[in-house]
Every structure is written in C-alpha cells, then in structure tokens.
Protein backbone atom coordinates (compact mmCIF):
# COMPACT_ATOMS: atom_id res chain seq x y z
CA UNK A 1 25.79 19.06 7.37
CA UNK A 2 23.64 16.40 9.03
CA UNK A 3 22.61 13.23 6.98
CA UNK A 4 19.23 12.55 6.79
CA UNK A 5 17.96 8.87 7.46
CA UNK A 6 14.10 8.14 6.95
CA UNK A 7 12.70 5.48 8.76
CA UNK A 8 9.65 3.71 7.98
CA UNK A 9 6.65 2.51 10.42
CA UNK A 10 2.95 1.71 10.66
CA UNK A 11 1.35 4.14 11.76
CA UNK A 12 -0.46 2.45 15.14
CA UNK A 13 0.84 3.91 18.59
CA UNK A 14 3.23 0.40 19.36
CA UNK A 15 4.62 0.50 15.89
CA UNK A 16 5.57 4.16 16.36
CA UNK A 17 7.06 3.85 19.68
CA UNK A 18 9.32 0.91 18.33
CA UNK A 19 10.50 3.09 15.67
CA UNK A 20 11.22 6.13 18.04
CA UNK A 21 13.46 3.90 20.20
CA UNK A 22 15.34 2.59 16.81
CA UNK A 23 15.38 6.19 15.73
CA UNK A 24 16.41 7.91 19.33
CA UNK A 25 19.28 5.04 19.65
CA UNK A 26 20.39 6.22 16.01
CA UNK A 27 21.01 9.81 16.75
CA UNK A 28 22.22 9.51 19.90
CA UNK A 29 25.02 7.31 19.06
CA UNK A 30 25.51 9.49 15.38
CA UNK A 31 24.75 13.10 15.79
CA UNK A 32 25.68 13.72 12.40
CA UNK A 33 22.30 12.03 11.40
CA UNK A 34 18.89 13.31 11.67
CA UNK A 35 16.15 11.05 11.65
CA UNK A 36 13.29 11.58 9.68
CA UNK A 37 10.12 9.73 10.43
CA UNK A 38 7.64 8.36 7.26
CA UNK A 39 4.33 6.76 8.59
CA UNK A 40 1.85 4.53 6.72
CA UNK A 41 -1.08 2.42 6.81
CA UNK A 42 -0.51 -1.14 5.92
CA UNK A 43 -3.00 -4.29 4.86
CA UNK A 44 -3.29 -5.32 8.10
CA UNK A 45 -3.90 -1.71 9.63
CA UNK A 46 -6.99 -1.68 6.84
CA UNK A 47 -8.14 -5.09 6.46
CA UNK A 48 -10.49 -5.96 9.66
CA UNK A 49 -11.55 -8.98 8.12
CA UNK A 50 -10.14 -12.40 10.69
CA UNK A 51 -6.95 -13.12 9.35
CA UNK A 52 -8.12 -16.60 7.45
CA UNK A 53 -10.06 -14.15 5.52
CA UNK A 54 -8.15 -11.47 4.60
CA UNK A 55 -4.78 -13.55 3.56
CA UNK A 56 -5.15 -14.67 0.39
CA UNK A 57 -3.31 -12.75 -1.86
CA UNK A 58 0.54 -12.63 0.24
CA UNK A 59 -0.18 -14.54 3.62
CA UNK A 60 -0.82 -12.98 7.77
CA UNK A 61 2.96 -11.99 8.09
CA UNK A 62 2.67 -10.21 4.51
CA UNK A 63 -0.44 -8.09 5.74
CA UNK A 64 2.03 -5.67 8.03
CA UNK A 65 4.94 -5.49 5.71
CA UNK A 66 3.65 -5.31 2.27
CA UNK A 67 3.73 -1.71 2.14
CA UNK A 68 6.60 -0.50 4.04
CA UNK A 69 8.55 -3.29 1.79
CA UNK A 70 7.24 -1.31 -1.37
CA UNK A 71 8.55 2.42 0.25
CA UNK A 72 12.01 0.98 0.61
CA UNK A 73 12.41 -0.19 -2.62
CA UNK A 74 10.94 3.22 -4.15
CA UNK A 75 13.58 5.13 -2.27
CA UNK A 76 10.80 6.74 -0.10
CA UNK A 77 12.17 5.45 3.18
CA UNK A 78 15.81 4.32 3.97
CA UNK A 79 14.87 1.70 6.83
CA UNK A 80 12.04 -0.10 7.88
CA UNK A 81 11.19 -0.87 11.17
CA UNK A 82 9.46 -4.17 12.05
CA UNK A 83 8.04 -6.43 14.99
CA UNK A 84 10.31 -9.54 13.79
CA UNK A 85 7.07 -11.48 14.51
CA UNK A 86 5.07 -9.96 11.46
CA UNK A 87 7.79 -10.47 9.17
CA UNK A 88 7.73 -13.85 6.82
CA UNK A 89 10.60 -16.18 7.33
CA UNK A 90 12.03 -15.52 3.79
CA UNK A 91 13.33 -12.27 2.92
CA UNK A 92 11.63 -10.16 -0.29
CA UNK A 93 14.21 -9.78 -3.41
CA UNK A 94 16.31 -7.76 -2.79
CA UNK A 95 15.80 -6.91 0.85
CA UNK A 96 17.55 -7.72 3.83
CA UNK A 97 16.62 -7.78 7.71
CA UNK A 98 19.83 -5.14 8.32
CA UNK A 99 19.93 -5.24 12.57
CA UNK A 100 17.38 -7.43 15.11
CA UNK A 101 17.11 -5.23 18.38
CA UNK A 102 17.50 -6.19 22.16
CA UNK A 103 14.55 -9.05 22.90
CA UNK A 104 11.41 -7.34 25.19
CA UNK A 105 9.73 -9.88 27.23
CA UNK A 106 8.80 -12.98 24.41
CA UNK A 107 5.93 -14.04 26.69
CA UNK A 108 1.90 -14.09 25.63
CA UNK A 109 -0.23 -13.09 28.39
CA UNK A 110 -3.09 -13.19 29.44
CA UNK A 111 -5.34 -9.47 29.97
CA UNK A 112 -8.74 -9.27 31.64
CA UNK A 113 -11.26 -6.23 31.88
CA UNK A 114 -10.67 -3.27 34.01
CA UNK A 115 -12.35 -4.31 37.54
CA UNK A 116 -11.47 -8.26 37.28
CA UNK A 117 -12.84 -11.02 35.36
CA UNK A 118 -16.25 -10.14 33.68
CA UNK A 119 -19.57 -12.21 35.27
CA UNK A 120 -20.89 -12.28 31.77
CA UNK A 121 -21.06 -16.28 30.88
CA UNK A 122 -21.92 -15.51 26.98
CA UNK A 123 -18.03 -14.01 26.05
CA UNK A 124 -15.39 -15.72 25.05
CA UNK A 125 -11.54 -15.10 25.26
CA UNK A 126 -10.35 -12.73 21.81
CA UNK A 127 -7.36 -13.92 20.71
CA UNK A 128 -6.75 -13.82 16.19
CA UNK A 129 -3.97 -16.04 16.38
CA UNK A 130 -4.48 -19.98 15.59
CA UNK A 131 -0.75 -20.53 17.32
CA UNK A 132 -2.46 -18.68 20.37
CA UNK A 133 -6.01 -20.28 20.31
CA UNK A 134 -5.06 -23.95 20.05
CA UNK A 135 -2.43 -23.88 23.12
CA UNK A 136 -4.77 -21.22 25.09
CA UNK A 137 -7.49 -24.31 24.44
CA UNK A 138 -4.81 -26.70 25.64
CA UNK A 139 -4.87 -24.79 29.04
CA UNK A 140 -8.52 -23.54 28.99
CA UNK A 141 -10.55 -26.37 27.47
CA UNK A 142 -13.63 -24.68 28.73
CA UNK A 143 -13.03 -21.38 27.84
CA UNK A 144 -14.18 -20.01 23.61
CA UNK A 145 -12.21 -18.32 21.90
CA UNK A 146 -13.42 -16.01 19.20
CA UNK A 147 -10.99 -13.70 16.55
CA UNK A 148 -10.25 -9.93 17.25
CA UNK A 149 -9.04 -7.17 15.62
CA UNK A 150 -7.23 -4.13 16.00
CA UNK A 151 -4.24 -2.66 17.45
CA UNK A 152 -3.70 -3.01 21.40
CA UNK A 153 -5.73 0.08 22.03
CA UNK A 154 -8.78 -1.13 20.63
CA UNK A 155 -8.71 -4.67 21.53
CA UNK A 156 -8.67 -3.37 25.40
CA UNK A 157 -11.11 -1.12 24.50
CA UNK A 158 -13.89 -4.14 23.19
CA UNK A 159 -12.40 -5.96 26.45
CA UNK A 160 -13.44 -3.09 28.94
CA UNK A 161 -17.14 -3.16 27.12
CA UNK A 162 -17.74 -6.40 27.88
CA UNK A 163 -17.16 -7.90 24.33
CA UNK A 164 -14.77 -10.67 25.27
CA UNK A 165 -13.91 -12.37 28.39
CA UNK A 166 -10.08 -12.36 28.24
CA UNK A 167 -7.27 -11.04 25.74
CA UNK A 168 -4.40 -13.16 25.11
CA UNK A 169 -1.74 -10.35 23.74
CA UNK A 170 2.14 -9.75 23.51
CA UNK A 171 3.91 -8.84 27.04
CA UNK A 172 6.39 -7.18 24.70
CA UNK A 173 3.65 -4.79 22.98
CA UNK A 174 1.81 -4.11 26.49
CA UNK A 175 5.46 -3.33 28.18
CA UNK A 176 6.57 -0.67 25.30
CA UNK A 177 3.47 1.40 25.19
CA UNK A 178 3.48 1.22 29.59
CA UNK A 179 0.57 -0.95 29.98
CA UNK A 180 2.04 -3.61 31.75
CA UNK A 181 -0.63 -3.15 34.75
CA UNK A 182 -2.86 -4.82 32.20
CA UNK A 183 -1.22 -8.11 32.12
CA UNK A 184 -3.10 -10.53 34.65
CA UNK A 185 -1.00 -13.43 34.02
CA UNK A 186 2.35 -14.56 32.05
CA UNK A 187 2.25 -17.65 30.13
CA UNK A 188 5.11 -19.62 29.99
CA UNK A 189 6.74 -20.36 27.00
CA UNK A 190 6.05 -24.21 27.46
CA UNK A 191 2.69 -23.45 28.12
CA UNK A 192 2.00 -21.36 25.20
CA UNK A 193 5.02 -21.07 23.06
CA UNK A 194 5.80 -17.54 21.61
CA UNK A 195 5.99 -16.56 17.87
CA UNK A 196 9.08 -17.34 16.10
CA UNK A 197 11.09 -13.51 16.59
CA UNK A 198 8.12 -12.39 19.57
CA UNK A 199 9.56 -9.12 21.39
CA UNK A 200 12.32 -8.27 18.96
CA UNK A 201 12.10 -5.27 16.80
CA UNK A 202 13.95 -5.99 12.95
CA UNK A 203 14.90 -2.96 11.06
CA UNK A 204 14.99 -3.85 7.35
CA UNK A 205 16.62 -1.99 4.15
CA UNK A 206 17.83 -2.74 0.73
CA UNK A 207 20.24 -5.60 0.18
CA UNK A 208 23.98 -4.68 -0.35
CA UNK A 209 23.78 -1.26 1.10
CA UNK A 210 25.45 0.13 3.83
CA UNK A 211 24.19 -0.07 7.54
CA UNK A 212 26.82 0.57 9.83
CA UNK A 213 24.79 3.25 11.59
CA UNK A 214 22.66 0.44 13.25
CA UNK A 215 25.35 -1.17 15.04
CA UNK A 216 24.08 0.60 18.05
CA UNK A 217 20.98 -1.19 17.90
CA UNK A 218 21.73 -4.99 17.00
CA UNK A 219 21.99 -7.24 19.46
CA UNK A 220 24.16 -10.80 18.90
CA UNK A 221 21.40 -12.84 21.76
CA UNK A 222 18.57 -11.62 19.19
CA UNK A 223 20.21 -12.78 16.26
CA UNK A 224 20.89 -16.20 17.17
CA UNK A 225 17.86 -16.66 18.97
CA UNK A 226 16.03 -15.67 15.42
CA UNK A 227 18.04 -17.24 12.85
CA UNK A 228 17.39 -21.07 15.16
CA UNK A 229 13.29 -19.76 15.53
CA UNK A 230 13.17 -18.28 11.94
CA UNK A 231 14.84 -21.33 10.37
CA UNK A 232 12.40 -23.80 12.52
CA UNK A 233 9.12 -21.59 11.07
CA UNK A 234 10.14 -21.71 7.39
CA UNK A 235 11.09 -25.36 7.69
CA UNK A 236 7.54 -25.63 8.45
CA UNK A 237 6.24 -23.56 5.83
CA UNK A 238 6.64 -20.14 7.45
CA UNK A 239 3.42 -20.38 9.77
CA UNK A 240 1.55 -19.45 6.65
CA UNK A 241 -1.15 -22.36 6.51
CA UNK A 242 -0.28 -24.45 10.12
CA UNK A 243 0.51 -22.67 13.46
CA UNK A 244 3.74 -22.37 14.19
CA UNK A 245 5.72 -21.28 18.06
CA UNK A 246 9.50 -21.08 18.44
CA UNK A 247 11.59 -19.40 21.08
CA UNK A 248 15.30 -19.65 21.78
CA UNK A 249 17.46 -19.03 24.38
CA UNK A 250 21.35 -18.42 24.66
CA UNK A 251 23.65 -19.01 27.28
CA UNK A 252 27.44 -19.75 27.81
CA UNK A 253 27.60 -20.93 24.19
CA UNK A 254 24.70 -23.05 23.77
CA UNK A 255 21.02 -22.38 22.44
CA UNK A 256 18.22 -23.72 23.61
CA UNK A 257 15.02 -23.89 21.24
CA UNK A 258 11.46 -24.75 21.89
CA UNK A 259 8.95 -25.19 18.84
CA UNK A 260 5.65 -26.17 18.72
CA UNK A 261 3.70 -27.17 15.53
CA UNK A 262 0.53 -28.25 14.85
CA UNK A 263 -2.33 -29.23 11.81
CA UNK A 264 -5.55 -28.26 13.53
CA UNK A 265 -7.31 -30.44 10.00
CA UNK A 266 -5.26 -33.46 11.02
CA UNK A 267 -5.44 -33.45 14.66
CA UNK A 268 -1.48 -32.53 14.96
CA UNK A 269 -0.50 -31.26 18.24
CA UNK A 270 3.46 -30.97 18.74
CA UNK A 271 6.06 -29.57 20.67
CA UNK A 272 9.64 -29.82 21.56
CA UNK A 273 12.75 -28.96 22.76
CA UNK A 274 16.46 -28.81 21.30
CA UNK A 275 19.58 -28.19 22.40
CA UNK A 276 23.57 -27.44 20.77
CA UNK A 277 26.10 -25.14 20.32
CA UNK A 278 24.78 -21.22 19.56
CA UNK A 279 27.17 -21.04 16.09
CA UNK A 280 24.70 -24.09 14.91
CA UNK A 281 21.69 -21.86 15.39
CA UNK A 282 20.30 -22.53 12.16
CA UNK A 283 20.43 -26.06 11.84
CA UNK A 284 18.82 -26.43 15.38
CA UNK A 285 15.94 -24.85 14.15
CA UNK A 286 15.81 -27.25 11.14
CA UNK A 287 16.29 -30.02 13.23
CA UNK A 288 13.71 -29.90 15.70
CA UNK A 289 11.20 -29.01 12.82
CA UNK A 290 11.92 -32.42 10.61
CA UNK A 291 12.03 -34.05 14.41
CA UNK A 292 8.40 -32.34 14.67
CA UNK A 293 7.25 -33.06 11.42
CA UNK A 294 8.24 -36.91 11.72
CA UNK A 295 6.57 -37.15 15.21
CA UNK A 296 3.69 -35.95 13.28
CA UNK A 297 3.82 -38.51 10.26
CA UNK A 298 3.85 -41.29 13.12
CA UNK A 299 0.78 -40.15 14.71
C-alpha cells in the first residue's frame, strides 16, 4: 500500500511547476509514495497593493509563506514547497527548511516587450523590488522605475500593452515555466546582485520529523551557498526594512560570497565580496555583513 505525501504550493503556474518537479523527483526515486498535490492562495497572491504597502502585519518574505506555514502545522499538507527567496531568514516555531533543491540560474534579467524596446518615452521599467530598483538605477540612471504586480504571466502581459518599458524578473522563474526567449539581457551578479537563496526551490515541514524521502532532491552546493547568503540577510535584518543581495558560490572547498546592502533614507550604497573555506559558510555570511554595516557607519 502506497504512502501518501501531500505537498503544499501557491497556486500561480511557476509555483506549481516547482512543486511538480519536487513531487515527480519524489516518486520516481520512492514508488511506494504517491504524491498528493494541495494548492492555495497566499497574501501575496491576494494583496496587489506595492509591497511597502501591503507588509505591515508579517513583512514581503511573510506575504508568500504565511499560509502554506499555517497548512503544515494543521496537518493539512506534509511539505511545503518554496522559492528560498520568499522565505524569511529565520525559521517559524517549530518549522524547519527540510531539503534546498539544485540552484536554477540566480541571475535578474532584464525582459522587454514582444517586438523590441517600446518607442513610448512616458513608461518606465516595472520592477517591485527595492534590492532590484536601486542597483537597476545604478546601471540605468536615466531610466524610472515604477512597482508591479503579479505573477510572471501578468507582468509580461502589462509589458506587451505598453504599460512599462522593461521588466527586471528572475532568470530562474522565466527558465522553469520555458520562457527563456523573453530574457533580453542577463545581469551579472556584480552588477545587480541576486536575492539571498534566488533560483533554489526549499521544501519545508515540521521540525523533528522525518524526511528521508527528500534526499533525492537536496543538493550540498545549495545548502552552503544558502546558509553563507541566509546568514548575511538576517545579519542585516532579514531584508525586511533595507534591501538586501547575497549570492554564493562553491568550488574545490572554498565559498565565495557577494552581498550588497543598502539604506536608501541614509544614502547607503554597499557591496562586497568574501572569501574562506565552504564548512565556514555561515560565518562568511556574518562577516561580510558587520564588514558592510561598518563601511556604512564610516560613510
């Protein structure tokens, strides 16, 4: 008799894809288990509102988790699946982030209508994210940026009509749902530094309970990578009320990190780099923020 597993997700077409391929990788590797999929609308699927408006109450990263957080500690769903990105940097009692997937392209990128860039001179790039706007201002300093809403479907779909000038989206999100003939040019991660856990999917479930079943889908790269970026964003508050970038890289034992910090109010502009062994992941992450935040108290 097959176990069943139920696995949780938003109910937009990315999120749903993400937890298909966490689900697929599942059964294949256990075909004793079925997997049982439980969709739902969260905050941040309902809330339109520009994120410094709608955020009060549990923060941005809170607005796509809130929810699916609640089903698992019901007992409605067994796992959760996540875009690390949306997740905040400390874990809800008694929760626990139980796997961290293979990385998908961590770049931002930049999208433009269908038929080239629009001739219209009264648009301005659409882009919700203050991490994204300031750097994208860095590079663009002629260029407005105004907030958008909406999953990736939607967002193209106010691009096409001539609402905005540019998007500035996730490579990762455009790649999974096979729209990477939208993407019109990569960022670097210098030029605009990533989200702390950008491209990796995080399945989460109840502390202390059993997970084995995942093993097919963790991936060690993705877990150091997020415990030095994860560490750096809540040593900086979490990203909750200044914008926050971190993206790490591992190879032959050492991690790289790159973070990037700022305090729009205050004029703050930072970034950085840091380097040491992979097994010190953590404290990297730690270290480059208090190396950040004292460039900052200089200025």
């Amino acid at each position: 008799m097959k176990r069943t597993i139920r696995f949780g997700s938003r109910k937009s077409r990315l999120a749903l894809i993400q937890t298909r391929l966490v689900m697929d990788a599942v059964t294949k590797a256990h075909p004793d288990i079925s997997a049982e999929l439980v969709t739902m609308d969260t905050s941040g699927d309902k809330d339109m509102r520009p994120f410094s408006d709608s955020t009060q109450a549990f923060g941005i990263k809170g607005l796509f988790t809130k929810e699916l957080e609640g089903a698992l500690r019901n007992g409605d769903i067994d796992v959760a699946v996540h875009s690390l990105k949306d997740m905040p940097s400390q874990q809800s009692e008694g929760l626990a982030i139980v796997a961290l997937s293979h990385r998908e392209d961590p770049r931002d990128v930049l999208v433009l209508p269908n038929g080239g860039l629009s001739q219209k001179t009264d648009t301005a790039a659409g882009c919700s994210s203050t991490r994204r706007r300031l750097q994208f201002r860095r590079l663009f300093p002629n260029i407005s940026v105004e907030p958008v809403r909406g999953n990736v479907q939607t967002r193209l779909k106010k691009l096409d009509e001539g609402m905005f000038l540019s998007l500035i989206l996730a490579a990762a999100g455009l790649k999974r749902l096979g729209l990477t003939d939208r993407i019109s040019r990569y960022f670097t991660v210098d030029e605009m530094t990533p989200s702390p856990g950008q491209g990796i999917m995080a399945c989460q479930g109840r502390a202390g309970e059993a997970y084995e079943y995942l093993d097919v889908v963790r991936d060690e790269k993705s877990e150091l990578c997020a415990a030095a970026e994860r560490s750096f964003s809540d040593a900086l508050g979490g990203g909750c009320t200044s914008p926050v970038g971190a993206y790490a890289e591992v190879a032959g034992g050492r991690l790289e990190l790159c973070g990037f910090y700022a305090d729009e109010a205050a004029g703050i502009y930072r970034k950085g780099k840091l380097c040491g062994g992979a097994e010190d992941a953590s404290a990297i992450g730690r270290k480059l923020a208090a190396t950040l935040l004292e460039g900052s108290a200089k200025e």
